[in-house]
PDB file of N, CA and C in Angstrom:
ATOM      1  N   UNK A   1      35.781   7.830 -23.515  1.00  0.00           N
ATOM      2  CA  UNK A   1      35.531   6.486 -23.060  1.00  0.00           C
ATOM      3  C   UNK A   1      36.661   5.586 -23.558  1.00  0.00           C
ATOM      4  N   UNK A   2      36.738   4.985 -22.759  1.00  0.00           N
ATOM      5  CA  UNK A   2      38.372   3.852 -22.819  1.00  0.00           C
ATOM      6  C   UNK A   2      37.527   2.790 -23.863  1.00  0.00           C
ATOM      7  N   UNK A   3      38.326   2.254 -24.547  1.00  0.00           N
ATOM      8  CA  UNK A   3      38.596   1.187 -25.880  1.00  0.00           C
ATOM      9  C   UNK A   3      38.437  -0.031 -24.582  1.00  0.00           C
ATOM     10  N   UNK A   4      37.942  -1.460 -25.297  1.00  0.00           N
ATOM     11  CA  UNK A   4      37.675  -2.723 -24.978  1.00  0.00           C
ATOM     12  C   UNK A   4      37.731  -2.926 -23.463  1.00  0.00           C
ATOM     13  N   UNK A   5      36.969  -2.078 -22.817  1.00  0.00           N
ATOM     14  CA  UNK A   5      37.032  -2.676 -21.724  1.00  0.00           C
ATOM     15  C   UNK A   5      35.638  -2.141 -21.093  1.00  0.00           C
ATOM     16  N   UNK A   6      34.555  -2.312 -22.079  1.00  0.00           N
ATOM     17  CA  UNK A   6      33.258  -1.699 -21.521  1.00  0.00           C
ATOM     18  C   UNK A   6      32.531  -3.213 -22.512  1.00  0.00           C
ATOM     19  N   UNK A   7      31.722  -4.138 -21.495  1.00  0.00           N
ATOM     20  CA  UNK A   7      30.934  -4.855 -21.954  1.00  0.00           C
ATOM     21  C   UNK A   7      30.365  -4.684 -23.057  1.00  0.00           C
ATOM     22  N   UNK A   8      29.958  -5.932 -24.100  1.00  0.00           N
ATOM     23  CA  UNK A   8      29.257  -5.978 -25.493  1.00  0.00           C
ATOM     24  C   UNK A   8      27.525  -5.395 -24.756  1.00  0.00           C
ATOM     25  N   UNK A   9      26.876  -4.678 -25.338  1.00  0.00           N
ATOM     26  CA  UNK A   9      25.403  -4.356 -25.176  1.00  0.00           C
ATOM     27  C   UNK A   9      24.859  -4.696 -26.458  1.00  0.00           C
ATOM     28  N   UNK A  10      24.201  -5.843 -25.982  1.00  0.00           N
ATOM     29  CA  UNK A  10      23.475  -6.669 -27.327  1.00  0.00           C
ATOM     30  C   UNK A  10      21.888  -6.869 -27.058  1.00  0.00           C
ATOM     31  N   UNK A  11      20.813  -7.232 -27.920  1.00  0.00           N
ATOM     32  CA  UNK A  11      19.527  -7.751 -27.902  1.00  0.00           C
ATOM     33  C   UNK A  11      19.440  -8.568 -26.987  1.00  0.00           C
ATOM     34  N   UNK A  12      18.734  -8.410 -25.930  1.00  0.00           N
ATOM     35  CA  UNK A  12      18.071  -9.103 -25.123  1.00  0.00           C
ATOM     36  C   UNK A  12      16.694 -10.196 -24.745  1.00  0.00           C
ATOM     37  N   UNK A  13      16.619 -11.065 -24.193  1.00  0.00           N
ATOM     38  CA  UNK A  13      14.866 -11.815 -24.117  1.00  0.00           C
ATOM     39  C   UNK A  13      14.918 -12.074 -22.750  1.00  0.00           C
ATOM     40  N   UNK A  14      14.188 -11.004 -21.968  1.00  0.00           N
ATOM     41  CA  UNK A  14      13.835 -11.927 -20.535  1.00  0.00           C
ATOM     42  C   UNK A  14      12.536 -12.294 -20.785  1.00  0.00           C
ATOM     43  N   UNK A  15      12.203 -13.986 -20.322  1.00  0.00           N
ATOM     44  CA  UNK A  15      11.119 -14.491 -20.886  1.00  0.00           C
ATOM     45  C   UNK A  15      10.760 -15.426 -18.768  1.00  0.00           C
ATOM     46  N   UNK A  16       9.267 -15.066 -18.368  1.00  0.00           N
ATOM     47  CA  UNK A  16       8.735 -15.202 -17.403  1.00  0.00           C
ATOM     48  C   UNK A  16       8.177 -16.934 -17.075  1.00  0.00           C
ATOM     49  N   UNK A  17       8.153 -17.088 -16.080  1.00  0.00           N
ATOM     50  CA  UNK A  17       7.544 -18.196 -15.533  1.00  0.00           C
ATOM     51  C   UNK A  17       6.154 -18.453 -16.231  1.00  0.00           C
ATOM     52  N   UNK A  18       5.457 -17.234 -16.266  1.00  0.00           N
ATOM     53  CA  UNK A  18       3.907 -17.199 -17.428  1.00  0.00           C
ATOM     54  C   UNK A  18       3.706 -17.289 -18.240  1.00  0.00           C
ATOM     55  N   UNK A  19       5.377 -17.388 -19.032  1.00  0.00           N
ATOM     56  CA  UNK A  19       5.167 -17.456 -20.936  1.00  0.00           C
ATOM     57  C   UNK A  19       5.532 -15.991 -21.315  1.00  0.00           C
ATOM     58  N   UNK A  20       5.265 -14.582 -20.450  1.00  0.00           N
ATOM     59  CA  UNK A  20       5.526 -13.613 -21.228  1.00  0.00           C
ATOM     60  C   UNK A  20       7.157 -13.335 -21.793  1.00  0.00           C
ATOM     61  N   UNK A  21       7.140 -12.902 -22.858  1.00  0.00           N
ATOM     62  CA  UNK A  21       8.693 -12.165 -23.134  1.00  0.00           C
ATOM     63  C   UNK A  21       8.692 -11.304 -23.499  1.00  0.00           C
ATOM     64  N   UNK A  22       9.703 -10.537 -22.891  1.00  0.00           N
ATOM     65  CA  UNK A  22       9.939  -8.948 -23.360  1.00  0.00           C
ATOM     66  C   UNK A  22      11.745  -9.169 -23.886  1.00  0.00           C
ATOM     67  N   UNK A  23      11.238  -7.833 -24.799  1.00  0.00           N
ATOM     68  CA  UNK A  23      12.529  -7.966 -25.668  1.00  0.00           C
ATOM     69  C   UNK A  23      13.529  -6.697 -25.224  1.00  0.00           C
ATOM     70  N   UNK A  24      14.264  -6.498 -25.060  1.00  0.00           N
ATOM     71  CA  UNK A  24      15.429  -5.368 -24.890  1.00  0.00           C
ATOM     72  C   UNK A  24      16.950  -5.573 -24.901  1.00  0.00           C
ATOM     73  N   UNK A  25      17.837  -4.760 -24.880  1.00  0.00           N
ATOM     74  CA  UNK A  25      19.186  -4.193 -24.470  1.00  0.00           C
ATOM     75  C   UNK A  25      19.785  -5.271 -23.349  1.00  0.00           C
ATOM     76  N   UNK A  26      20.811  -5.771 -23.401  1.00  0.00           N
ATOM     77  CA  UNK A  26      21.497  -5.806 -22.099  1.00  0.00           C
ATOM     78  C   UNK A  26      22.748  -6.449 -22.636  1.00  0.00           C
ATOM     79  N   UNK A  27      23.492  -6.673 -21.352  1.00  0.00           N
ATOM     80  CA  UNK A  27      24.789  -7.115 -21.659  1.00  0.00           C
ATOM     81  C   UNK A  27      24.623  -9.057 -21.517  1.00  0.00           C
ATOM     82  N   UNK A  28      23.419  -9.236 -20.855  1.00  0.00           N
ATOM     83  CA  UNK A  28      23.224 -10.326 -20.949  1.00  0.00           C
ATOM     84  C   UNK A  28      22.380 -11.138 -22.284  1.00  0.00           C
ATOM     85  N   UNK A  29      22.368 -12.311 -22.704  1.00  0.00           N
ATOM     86  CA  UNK A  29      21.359 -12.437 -23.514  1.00  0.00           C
ATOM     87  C   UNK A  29      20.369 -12.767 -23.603  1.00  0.00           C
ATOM     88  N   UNK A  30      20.090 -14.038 -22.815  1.00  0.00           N
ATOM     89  CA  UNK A  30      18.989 -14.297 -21.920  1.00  0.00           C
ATOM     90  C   UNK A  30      18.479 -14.116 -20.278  1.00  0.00           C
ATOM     91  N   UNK A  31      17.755 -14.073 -20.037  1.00  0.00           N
ATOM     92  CA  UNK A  31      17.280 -13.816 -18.459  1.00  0.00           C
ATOM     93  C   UNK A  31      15.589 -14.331 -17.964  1.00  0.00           C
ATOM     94  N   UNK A  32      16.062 -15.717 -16.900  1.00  0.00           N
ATOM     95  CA  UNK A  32      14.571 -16.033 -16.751  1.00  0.00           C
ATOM     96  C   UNK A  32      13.915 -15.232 -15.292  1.00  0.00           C
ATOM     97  N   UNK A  33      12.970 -15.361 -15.100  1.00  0.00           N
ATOM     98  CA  UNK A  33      12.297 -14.177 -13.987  1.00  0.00           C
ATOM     99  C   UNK A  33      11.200 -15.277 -13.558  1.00  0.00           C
ATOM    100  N   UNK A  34      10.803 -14.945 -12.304  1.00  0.00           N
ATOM    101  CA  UNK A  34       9.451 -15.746 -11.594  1.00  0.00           C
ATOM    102  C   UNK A  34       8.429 -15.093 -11.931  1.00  0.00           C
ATOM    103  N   UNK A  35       8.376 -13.661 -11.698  1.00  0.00           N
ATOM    104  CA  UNK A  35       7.489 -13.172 -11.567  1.00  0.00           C
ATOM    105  C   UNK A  35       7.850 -11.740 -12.617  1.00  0.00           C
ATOM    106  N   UNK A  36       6.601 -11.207 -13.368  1.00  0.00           N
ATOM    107  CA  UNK A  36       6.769 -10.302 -14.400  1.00  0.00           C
ATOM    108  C   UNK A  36       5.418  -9.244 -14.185  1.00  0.00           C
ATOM    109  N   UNK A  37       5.432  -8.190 -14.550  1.00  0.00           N
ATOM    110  CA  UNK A  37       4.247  -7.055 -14.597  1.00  0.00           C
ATOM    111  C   UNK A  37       2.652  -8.000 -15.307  1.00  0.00           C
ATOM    112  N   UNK A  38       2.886  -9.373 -15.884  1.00  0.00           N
ATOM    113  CA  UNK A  38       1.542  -9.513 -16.944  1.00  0.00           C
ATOM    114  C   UNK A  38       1.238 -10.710 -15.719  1.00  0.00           C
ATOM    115  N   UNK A  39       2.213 -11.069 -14.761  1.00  0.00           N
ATOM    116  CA  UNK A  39       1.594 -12.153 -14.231  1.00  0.00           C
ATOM    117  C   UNK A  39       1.595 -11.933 -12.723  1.00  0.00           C
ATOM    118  N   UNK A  40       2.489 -11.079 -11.710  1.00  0.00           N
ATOM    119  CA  UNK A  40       2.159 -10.478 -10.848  1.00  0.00           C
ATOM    120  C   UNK A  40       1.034  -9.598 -10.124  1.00  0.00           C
ATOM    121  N   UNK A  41       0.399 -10.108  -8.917  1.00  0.00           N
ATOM    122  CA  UNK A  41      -0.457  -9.870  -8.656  1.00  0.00           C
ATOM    123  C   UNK A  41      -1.040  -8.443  -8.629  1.00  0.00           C
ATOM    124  N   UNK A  42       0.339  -7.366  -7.651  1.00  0.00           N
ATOM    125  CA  UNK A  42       0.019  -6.070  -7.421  1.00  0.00           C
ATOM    126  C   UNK A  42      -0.313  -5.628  -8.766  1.00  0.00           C
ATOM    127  N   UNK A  43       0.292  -5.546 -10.467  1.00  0.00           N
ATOM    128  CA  UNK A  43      -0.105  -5.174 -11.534  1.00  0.00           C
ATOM    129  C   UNK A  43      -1.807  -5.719 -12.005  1.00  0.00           C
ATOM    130  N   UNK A  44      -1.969  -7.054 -11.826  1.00  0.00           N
ATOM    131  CA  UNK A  44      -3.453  -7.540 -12.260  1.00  0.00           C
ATOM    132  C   UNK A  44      -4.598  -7.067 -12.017  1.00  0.00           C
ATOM    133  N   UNK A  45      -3.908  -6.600 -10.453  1.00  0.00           N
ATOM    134  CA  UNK A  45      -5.202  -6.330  -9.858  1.00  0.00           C
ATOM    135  C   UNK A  45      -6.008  -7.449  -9.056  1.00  0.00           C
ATOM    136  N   UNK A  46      -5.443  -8.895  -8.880  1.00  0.00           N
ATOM    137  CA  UNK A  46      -5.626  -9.821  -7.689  1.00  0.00           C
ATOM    138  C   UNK A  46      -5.265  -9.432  -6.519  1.00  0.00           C
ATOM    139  N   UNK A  47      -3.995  -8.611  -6.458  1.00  0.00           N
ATOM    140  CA  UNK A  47      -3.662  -8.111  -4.531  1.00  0.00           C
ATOM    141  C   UNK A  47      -4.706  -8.215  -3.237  1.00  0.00           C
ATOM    142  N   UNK A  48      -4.480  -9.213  -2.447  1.00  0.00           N
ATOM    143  CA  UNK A  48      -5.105  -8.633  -1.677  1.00  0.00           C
ATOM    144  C   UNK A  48      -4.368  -8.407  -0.257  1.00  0.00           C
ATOM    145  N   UNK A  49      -4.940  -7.333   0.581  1.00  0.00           N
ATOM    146  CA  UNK A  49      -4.078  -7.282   1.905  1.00  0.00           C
ATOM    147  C   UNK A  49      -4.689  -8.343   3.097  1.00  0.00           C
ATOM    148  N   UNK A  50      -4.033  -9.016   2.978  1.00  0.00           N
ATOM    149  CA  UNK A  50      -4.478 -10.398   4.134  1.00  0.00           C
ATOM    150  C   UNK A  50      -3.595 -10.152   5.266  1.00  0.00           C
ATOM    151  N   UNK A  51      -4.953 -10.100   6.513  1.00  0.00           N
ATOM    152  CA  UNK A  51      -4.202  -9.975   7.905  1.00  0.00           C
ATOM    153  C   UNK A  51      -4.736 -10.691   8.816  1.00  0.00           C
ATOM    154  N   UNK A  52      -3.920 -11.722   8.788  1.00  0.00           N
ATOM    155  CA  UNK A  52      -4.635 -13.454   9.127  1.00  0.00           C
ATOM    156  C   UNK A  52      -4.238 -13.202  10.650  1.00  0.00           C
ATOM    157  N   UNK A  53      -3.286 -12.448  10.712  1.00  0.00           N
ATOM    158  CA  UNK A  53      -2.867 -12.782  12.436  1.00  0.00           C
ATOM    159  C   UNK A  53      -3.671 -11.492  13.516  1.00  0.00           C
ATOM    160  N   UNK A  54      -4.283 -10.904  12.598  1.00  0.00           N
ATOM    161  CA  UNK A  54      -4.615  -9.582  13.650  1.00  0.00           C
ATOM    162  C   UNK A  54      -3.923  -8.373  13.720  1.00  0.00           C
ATOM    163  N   UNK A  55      -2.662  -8.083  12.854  1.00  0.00           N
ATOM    164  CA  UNK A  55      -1.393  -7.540  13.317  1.00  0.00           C
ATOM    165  C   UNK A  55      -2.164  -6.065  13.114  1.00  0.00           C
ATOM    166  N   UNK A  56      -2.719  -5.246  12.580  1.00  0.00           N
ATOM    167  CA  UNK A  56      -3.659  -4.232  12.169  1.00  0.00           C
ATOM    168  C   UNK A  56      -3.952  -3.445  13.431  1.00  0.00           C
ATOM    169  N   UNK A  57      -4.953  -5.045  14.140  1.00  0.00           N
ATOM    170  CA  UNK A  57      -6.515  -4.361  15.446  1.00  0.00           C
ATOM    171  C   UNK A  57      -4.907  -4.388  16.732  1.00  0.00           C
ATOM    172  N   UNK A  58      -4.098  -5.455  16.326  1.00  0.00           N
ATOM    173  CA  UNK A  58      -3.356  -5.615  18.018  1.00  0.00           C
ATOM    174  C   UNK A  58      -2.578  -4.109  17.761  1.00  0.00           C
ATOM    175  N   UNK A  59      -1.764  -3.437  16.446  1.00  0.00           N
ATOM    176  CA  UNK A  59      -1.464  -2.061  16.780  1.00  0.00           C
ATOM    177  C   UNK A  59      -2.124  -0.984  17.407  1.00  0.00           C
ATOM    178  N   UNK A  60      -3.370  -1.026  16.632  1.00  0.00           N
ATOM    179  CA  UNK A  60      -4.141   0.150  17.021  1.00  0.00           C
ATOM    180  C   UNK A  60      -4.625  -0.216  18.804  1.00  0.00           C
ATOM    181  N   UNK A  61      -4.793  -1.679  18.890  1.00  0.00           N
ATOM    182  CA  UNK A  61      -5.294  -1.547  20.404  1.00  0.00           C
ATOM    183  C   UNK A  61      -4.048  -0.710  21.571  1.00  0.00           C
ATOM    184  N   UNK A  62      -2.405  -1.261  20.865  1.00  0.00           N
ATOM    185  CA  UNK A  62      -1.406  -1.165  21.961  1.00  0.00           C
ATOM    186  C   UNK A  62      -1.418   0.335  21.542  1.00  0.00           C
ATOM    187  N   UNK A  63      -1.579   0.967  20.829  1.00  0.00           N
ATOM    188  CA  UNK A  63      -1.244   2.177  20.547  1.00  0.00           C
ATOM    189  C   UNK A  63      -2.313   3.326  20.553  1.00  0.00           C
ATOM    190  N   UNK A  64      -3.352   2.883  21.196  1.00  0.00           N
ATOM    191  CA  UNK A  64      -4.234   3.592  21.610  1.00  0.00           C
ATOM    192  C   UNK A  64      -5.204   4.429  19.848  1.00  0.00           C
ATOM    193  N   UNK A  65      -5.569   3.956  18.961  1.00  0.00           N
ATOM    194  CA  UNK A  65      -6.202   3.795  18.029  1.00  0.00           C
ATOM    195  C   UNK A  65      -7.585   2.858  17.924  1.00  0.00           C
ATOM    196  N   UNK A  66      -8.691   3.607  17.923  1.00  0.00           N
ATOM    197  CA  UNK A  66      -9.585   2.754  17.687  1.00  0.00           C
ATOM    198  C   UNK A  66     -10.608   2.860  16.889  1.00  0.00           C
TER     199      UNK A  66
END
């Protein structure tokens, strides 16, 4: 590996829109995020599949599914 020309890898804090922070590695030092595993829905377990327009029944109708 070549001398001074590979980024510093130092302690890290990406800290979330929710308050969470996680600590790790990077070449950066800080990093803010919208959305994180403690406050995102698909992880919580809030998800839901909303199909406000029909898009579901109009496949299966054009496509012969019923």
């Amino acid at each position: 590996m070549k001398k001074d020309i590979h980024p510093e890898y130092k302690d890290a804090e990406i800290s979330c829109a929710c308050g969470h922070v996680v600590k790790t590695r990077s070449t950066v030092e800080k990093m803010h995020v919208n959305l994180c595993s403690a406050c995102h829905p698909f992880f919580t377990g809030q998800a839901k599949f909303v199909d406000t327009e029909g898009r579901v029944d109009r496949f299966n109708k054009r496509y012969g599914r019923k």
